[in-house]
C-alpha atoms as a PDB file:
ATOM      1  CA  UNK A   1      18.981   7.488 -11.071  1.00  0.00           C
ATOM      2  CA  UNK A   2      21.155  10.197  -9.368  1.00  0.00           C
ATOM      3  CA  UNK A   3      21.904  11.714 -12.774  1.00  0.00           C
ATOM      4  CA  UNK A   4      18.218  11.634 -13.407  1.00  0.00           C
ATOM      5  CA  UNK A   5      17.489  13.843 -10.440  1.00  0.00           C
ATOM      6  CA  UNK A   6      20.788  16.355 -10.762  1.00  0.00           C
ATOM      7  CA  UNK A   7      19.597  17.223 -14.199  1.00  0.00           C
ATOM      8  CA  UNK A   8      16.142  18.217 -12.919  1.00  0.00           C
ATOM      9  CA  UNK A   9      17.203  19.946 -10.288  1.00  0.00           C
ATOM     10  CA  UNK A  10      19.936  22.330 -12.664  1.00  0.00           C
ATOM     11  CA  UNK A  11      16.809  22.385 -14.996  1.00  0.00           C
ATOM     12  CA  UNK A  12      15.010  23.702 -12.260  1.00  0.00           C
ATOM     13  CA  UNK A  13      17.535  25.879 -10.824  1.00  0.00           C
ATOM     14  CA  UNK A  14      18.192  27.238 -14.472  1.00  0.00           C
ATOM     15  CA  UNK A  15      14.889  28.109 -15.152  1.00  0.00           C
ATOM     16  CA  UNK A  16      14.768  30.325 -12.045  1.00  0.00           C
ATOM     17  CA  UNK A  17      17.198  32.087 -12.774  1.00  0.00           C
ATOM     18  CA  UNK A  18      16.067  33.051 -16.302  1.00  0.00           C
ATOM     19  CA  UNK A  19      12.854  34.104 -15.024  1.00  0.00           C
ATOM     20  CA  UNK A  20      14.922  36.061 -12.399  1.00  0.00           C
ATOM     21  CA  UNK A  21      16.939  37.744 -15.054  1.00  0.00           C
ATOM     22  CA  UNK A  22      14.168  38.342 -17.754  1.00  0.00           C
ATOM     23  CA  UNK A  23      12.085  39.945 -14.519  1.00  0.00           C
ATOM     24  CA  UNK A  24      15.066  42.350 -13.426  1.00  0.00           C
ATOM     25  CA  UNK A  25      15.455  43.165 -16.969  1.00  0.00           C
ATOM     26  CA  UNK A  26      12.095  44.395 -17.480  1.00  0.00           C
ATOM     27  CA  UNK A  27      11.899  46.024 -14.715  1.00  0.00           C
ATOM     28  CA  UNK A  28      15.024  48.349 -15.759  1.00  0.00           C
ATOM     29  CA  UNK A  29      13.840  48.909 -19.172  1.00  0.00           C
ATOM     30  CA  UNK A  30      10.388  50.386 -17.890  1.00  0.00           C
ATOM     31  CA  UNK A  31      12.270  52.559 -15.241  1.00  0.00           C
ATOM     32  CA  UNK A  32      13.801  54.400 -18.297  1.00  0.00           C
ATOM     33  CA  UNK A  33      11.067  56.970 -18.773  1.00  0.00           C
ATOM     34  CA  UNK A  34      11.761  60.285 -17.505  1.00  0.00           C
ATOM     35  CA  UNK A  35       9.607  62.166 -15.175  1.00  0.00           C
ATOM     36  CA  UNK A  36      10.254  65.420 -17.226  1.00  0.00           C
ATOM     37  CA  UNK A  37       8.179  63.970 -20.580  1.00  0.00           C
ATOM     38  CA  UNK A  38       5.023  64.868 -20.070  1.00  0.00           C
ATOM     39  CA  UNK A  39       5.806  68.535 -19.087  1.00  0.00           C
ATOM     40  CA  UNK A  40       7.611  68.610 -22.782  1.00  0.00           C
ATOM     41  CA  UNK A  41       4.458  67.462 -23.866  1.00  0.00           C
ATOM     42  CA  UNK A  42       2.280  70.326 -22.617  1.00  0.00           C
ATOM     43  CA  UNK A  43       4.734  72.646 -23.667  1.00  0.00           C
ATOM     44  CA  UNK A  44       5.038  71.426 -27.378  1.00  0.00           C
ATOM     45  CA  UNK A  45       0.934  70.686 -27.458  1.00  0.00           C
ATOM     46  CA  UNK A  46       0.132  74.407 -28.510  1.00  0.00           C
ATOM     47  CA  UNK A  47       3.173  74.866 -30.179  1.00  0.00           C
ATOM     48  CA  UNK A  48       2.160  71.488 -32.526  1.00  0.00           C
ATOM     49  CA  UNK A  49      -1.031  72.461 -32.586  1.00  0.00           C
ATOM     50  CA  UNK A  50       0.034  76.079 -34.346  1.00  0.00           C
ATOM     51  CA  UNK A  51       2.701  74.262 -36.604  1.00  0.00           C
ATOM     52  CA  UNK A  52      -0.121  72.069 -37.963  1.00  0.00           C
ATOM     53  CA  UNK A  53      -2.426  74.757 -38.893  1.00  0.00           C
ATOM     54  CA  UNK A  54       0.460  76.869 -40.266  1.00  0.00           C
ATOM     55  CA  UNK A  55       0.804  73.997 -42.317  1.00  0.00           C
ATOM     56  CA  UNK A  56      -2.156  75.090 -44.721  1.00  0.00           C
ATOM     57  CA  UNK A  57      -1.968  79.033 -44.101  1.00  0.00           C
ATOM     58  CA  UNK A  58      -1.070  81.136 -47.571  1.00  0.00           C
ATOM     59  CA  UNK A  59       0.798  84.408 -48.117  1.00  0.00           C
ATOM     60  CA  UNK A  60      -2.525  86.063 -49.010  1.00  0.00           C
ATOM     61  CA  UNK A  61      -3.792  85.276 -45.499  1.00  0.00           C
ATOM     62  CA  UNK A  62      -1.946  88.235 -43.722  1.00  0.00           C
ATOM     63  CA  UNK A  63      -2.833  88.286 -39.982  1.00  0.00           C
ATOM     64  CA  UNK A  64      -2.368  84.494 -40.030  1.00  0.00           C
ATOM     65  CA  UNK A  65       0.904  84.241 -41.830  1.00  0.00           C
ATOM     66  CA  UNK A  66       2.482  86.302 -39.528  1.00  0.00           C
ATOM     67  CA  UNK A  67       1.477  84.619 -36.566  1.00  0.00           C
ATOM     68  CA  UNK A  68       2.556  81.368 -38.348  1.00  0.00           C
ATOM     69  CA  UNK A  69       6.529  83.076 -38.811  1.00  0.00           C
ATOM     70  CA  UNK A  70       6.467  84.251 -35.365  1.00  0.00           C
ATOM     71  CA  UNK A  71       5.167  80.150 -34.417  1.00  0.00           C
ATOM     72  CA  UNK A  72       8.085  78.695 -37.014  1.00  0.00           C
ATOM     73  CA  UNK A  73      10.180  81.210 -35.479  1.00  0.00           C
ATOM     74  CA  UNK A  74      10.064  80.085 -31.958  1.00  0.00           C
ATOM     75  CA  UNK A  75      10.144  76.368 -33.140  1.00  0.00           C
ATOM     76  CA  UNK A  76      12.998  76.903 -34.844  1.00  0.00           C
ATOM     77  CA  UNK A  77      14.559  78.413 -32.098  1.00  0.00           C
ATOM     78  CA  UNK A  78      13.757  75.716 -29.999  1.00  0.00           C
ATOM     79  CA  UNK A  79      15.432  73.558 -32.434  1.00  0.00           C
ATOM     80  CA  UNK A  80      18.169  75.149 -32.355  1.00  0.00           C
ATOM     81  CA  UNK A  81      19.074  75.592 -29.077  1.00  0.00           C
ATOM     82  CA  UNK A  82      19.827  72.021 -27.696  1.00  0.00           C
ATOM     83  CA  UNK A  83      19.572  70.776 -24.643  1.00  0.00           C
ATOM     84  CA  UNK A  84      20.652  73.351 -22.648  1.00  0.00           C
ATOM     85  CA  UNK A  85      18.317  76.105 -23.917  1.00  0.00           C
ATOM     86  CA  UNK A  86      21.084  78.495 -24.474  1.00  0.00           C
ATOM     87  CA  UNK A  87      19.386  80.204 -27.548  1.00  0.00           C
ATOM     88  CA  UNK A  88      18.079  83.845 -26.653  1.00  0.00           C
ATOM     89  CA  UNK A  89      14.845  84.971 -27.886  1.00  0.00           C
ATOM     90  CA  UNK A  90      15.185  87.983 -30.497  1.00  0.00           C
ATOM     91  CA  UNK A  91      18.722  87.389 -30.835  1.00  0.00           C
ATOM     92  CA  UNK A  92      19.390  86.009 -34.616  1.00  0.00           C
ATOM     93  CA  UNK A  93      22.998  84.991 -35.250  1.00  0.00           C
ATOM     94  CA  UNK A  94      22.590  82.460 -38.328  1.00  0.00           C
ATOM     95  CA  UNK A  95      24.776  84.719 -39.977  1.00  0.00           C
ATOM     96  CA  UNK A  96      27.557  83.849 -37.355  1.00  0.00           C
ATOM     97  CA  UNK A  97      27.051  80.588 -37.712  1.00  0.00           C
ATOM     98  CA  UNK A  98      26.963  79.980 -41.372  1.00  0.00           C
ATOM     99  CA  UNK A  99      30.539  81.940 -41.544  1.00  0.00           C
ATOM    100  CA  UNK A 100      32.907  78.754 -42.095  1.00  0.00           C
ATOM    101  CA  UNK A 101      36.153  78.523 -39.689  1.00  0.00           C
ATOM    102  CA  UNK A 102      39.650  78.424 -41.849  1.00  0.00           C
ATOM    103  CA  UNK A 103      40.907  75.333 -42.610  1.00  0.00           C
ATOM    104  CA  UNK A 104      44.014  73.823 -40.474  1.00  0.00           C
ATOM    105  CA  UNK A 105      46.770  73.045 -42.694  1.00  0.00           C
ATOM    106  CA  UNK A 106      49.078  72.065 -39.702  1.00  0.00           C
ATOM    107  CA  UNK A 107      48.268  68.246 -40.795  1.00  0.00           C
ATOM    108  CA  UNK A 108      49.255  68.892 -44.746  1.00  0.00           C
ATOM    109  CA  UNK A 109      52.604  67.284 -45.643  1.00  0.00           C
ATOM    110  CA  UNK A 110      55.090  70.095 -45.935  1.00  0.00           C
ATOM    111  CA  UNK A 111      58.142  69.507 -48.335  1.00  0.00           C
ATOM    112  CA  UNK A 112      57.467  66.760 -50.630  1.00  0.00           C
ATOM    113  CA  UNK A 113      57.712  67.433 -54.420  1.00  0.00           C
ATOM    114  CA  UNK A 114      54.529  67.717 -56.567  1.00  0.00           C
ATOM    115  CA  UNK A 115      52.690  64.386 -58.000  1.00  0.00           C
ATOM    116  CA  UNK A 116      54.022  64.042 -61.683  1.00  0.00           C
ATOM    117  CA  UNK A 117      51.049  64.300 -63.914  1.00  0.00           C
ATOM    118  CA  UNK A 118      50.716  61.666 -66.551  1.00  0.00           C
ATOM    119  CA  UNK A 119      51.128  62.707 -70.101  1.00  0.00           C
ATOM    120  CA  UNK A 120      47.894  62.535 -72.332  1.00  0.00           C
ATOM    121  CA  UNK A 121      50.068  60.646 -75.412  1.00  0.00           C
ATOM    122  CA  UNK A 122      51.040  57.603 -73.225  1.00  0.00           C
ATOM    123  CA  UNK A 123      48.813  54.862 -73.348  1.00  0.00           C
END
């Protein structure tokens, strides 16, 4: 009967500490959110709201096109800038970026002779 009674009490104790766990664990997982989402929020609401009716604008519609480049614009740079904001407004250096860096041939092995090319008339 002893055995009986050991095994309900490990059941028991088991079961406590799964709900212990699974309650710890939840609460970590909801303390995730950070404080600073909502202010993104009311800073992107306008901005979304623009995007989605520059969404439908046309090139004949002057005045409203050119609000929606200066709106795609500022998204863009936005974007673009990361996390740390670094990106400065009016300052467009895509063409600085797009320039690709030279190749490093340090890692190219120097000194070996070329591949032999197979002959078209073997089979």
């Amino acid at each position: 009967m002893t055995d009986v009674k050991a095994f309900k009490a490990l059941s028991l104790l088991m079961t406590i500490g799964l709900v212990a766990v699974a309650a710890c664990t939840i609460q970590l997982r909801g303390g995730e959110e950070s404080p600073s989402s909502p202010k993104a929020e009311q800073t992107t609401g306008v901005t979304s709201s623009d995007l989605a009716r520059c969404r439908s604008v046309t090139s004949e519609e002057s005045a409203a096109y050119q609000h929606c480049k200066q709106v795609w614009a500022e998204n863009r740079r936005r974007f673009l800038a990361g996390k740390d904001g670094a990106a400065v407004p009016g300052h467009d250096d895509s063409a600085a970026t797009l320039a690709p860096a030279p190749k490093d041939q340090s890692r190219m092995p120097q000194g070996y002779p070329p591949l032999a090319i197979p002959e078209a008339s073997k089979p």
